[in-house]
N, C-alpha and C. Protein backbone atom coordinates (compact mmCIF):
# COMPACT_ATOMS: atom_id res chain seq x y z
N UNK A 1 82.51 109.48 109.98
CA UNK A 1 82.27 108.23 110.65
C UNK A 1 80.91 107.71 110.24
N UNK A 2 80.62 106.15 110.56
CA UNK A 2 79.61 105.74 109.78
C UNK A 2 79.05 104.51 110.60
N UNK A 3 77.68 104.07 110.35
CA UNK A 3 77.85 102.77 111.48
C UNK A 3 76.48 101.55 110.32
N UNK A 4 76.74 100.90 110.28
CA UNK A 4 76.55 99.80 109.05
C UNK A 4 74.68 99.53 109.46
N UNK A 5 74.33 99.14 108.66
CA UNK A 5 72.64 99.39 108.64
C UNK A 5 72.05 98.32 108.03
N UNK A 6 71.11 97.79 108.23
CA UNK A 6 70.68 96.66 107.42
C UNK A 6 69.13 96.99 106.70
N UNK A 7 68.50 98.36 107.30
CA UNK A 7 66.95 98.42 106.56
C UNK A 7 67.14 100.20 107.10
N UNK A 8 67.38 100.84 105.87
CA UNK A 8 67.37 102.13 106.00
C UNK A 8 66.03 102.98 105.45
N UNK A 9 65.27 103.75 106.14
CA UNK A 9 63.82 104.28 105.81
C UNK A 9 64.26 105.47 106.02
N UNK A 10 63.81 106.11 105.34
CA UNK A 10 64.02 107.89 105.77
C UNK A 10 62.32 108.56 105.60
N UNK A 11 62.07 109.37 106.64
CA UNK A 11 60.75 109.81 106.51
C UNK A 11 60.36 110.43 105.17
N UNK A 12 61.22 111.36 104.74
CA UNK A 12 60.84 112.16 103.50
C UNK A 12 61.91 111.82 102.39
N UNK A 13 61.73 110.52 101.69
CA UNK A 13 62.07 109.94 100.19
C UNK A 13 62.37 111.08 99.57
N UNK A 14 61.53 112.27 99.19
CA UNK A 14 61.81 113.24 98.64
C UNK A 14 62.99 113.87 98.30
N UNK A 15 63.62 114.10 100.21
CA UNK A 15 64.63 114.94 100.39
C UNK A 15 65.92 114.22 99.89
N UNK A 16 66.28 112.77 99.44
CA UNK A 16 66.94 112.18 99.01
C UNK A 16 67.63 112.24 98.03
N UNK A 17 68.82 111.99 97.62
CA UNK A 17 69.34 112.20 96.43
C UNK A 17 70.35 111.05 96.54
N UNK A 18 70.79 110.84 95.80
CA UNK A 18 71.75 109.68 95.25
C UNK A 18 72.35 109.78 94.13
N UNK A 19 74.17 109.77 94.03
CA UNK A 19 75.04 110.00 93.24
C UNK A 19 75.83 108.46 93.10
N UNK A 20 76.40 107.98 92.20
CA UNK A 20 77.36 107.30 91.67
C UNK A 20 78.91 108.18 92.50
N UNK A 21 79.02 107.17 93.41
CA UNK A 21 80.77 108.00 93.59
C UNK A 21 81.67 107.07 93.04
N UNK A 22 81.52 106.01 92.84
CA UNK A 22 82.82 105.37 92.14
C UNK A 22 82.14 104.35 91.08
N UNK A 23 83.11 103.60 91.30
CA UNK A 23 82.62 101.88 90.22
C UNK A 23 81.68 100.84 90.92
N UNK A 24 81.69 101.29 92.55
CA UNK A 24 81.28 100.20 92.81
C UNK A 24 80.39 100.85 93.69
N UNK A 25 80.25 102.15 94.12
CA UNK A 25 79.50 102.24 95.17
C UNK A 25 78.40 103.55 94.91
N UNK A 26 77.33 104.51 95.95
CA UNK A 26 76.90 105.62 95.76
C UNK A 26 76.88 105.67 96.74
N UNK A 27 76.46 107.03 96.91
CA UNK A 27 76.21 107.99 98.35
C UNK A 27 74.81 108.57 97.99
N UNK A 28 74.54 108.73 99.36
CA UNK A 28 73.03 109.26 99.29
C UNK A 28 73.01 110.81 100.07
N UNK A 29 72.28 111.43 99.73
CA UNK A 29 72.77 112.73 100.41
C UNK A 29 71.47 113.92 100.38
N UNK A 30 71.15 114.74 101.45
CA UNK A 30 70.25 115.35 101.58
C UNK A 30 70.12 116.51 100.52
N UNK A 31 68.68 116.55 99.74
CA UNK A 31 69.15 117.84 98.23
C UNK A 31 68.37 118.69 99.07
N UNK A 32 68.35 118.91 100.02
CA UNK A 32 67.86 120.43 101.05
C UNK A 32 68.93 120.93 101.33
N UNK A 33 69.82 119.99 102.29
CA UNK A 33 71.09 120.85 102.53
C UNK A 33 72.44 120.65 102.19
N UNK A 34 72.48 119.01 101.73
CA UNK A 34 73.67 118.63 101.18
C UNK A 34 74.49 117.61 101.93
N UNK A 35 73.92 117.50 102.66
CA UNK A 35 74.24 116.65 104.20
C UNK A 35 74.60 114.97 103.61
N UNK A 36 75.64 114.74 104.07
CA UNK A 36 75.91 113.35 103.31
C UNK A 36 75.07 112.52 104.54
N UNK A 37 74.16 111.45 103.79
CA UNK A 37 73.54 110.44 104.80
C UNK A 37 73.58 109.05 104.70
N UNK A 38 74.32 108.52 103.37
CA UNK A 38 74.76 106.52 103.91
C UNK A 38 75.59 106.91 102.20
N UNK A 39 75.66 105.53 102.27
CA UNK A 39 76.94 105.11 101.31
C UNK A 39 77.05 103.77 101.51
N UNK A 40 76.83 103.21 100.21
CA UNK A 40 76.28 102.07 99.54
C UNK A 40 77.03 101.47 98.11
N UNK A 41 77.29 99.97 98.88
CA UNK A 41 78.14 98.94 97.74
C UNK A 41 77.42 98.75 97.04
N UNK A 42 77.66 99.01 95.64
CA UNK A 42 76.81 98.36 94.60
C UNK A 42 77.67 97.49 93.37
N UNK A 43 78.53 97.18 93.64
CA UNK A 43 79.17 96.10 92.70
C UNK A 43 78.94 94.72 93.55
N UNK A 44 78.58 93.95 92.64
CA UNK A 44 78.64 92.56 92.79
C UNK A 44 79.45 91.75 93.55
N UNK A 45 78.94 91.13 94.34
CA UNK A 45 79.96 90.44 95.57
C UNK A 45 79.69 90.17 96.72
N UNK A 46 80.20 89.61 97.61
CA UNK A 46 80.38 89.79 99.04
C UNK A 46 79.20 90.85 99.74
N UNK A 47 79.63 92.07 99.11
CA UNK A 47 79.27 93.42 99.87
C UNK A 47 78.53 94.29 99.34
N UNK A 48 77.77 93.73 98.17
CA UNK A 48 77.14 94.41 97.85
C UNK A 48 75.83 94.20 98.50
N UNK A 49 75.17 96.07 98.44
CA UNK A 49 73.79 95.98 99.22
C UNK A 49 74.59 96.29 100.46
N UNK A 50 75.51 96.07 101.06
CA UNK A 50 76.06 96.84 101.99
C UNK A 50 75.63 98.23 102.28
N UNK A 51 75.48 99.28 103.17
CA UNK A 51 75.08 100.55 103.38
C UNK A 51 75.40 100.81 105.02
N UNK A 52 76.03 101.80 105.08
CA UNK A 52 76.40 102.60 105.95
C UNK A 52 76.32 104.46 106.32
N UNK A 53 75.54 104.60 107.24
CA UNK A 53 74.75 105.73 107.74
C UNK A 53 75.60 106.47 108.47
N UNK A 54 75.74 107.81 108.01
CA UNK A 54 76.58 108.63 108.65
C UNK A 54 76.50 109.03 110.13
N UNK A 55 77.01 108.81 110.91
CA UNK A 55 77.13 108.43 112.08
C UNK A 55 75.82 110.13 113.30
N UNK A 56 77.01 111.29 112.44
CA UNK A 56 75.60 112.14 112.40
C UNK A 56 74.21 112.29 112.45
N UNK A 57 73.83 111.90 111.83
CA UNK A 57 72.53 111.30 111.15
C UNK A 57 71.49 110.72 112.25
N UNK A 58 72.17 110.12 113.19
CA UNK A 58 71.44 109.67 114.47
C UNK A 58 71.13 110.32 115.58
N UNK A 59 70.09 110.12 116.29
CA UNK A 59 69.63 110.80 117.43
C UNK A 59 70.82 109.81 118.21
N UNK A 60 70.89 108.83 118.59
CA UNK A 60 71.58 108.57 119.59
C UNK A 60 72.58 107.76 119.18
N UNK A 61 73.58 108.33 119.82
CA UNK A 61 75.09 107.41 119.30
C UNK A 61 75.64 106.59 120.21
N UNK A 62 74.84 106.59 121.33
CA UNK A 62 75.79 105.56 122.44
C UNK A 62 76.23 104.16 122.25
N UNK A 63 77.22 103.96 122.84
CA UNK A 63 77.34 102.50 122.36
C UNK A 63 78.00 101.96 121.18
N UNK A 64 78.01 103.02 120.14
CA UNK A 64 78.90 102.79 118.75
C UNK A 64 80.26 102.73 119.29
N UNK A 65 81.24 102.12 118.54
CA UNK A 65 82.86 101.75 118.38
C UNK A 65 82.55 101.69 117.01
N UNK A 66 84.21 102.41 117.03
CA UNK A 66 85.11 102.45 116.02
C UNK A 66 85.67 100.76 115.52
N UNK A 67 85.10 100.33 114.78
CA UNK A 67 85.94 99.32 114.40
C UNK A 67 87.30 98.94 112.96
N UNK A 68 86.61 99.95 111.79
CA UNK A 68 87.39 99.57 110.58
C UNK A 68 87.41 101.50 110.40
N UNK A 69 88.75 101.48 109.98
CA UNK A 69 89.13 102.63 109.12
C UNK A 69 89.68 102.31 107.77
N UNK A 70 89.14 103.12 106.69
CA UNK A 70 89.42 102.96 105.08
C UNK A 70 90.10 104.14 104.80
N UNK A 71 90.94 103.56 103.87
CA UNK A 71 92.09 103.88 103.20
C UNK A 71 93.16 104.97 103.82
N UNK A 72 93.66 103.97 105.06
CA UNK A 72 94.17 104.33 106.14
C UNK A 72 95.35 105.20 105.75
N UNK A 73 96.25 104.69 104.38
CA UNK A 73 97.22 104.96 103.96
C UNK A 73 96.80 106.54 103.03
N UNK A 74 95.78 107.30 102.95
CA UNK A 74 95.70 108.22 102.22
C UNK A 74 94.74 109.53 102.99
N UNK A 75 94.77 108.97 104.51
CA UNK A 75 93.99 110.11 105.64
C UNK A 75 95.47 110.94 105.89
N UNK A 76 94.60 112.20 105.91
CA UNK A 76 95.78 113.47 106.79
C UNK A 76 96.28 113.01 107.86
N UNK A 77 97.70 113.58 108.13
CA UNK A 77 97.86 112.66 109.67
C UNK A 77 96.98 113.41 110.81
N UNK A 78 96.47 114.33 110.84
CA UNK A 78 95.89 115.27 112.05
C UNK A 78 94.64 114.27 112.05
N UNK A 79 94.21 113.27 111.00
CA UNK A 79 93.21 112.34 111.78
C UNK A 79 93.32 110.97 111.81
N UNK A 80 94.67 110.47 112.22
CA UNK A 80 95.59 109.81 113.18
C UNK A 80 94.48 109.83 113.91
N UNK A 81 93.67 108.41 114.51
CA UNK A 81 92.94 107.98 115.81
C UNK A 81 93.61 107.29 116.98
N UNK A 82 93.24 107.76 117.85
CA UNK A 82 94.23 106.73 118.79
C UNK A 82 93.05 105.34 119.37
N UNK A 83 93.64 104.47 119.72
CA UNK A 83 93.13 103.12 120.17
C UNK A 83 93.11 102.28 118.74
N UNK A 84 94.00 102.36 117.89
CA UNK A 84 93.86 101.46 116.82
C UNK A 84 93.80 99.75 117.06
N UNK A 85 94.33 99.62 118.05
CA UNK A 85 94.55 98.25 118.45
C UNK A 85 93.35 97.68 118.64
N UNK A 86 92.65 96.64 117.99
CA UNK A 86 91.86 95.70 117.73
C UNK A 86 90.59 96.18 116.43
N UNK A 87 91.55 97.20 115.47
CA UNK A 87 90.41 97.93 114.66
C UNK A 87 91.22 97.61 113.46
N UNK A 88 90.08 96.87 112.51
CA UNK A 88 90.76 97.03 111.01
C UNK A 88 91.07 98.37 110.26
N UNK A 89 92.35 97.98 110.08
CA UNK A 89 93.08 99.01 109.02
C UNK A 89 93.02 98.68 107.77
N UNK A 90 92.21 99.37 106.54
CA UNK A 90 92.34 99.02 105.40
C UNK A 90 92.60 100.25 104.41
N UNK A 91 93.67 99.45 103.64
CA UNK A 91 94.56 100.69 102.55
C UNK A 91 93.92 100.83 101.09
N UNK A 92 94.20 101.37 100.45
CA UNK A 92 94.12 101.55 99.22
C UNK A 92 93.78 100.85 98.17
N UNK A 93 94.75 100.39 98.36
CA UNK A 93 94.99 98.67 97.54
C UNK A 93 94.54 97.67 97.95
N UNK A 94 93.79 97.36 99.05
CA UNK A 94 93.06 97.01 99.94
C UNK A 94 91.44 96.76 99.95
N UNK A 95 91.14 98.18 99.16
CA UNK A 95 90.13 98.42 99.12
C UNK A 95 89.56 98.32 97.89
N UNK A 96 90.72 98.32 96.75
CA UNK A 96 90.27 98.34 95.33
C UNK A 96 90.46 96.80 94.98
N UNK A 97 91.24 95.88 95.57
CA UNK A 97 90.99 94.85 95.22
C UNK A 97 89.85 94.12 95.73
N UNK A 98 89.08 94.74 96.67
CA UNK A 98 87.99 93.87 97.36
C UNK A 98 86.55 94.24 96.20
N UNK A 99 86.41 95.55 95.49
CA UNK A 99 85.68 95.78 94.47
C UNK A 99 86.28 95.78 93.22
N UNK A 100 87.23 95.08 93.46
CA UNK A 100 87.71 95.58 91.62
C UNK A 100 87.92 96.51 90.56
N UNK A 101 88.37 97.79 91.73
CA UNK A 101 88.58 98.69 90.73
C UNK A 101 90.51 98.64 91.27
N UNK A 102 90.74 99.79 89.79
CA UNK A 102 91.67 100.01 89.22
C UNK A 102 92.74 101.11 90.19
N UNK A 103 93.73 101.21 90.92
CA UNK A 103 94.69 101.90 91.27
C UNK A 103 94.79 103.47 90.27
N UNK A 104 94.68 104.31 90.66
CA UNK A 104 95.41 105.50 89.72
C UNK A 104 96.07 106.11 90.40
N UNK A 105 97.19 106.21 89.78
CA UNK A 105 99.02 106.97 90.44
C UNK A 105 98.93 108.28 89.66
C-alpha cells in the first residue's frame, strides 16, 4: 500500500537507493535493509514526477483510504479487498496504455 506525496525528504540521502523498475517508472529503496520506500513516474506525461510512499514508511497512518488499486486483473485472489465500491480499479492494459508501454503475453 502506498499514499501519494508531493515533497519527499528523507533524513539520511545516503541510505537511499534507486532502481529503474520499468519504462516508465523507479523505486526507491533502503540499501541498509532493503525496505521498499516510494515509487516514482518518470515517463513523460500527465504523471510524471508523480511519487508514492510506502504506506509503512510512516509514523502515522490515520486517516489514509484506500482509493485506487493497480493491476487489479493480475493480484492473487487471497488479496481480494473488500469495500471496492467507490475505489478505482485499474488493469493491466490500463496501466500500460496510460505510460506507453508494451503488453507481454
Amino acid at each position: 500500500f502506498a499514499v501519494g506525496c508531493e515533497r519527499l525528504v528523507f533524513d539520511d540521502e545516503e541510505a537511499v537507493g534507486v532502481v529503474t523498475s520499468s519504462a516508465w517508472a523507479e523505486r526507491g529503496f533502503c540499501q541498509r535493509c532493503g525496505s521498499g520506500l516510494f515509487y516514482r513516474i518518470t515517463a513523460q506525461g500527465a504523471y510524471h514526477g508523480s511519487t508514492t510512499v510506502a504506506v509503512g514508511t510512516l509514523d502515522d497512518q490515520r486517516g489514509l483510504t484506500l482509493v485506487k488499486e493497480w493491476f487489479i486483473d493480475k493480484r492473487p485472489e487471497v488479496y481480494a479487498l473488500e469495500g471496492a465500491s467507490g475505489r478505482e480499479c485499474v488493469t493491466e492494459a490500463q496501466v500500460f496504455a496510460m505510460f506507453g508501454g508494451e503488453l507481454s503475453s
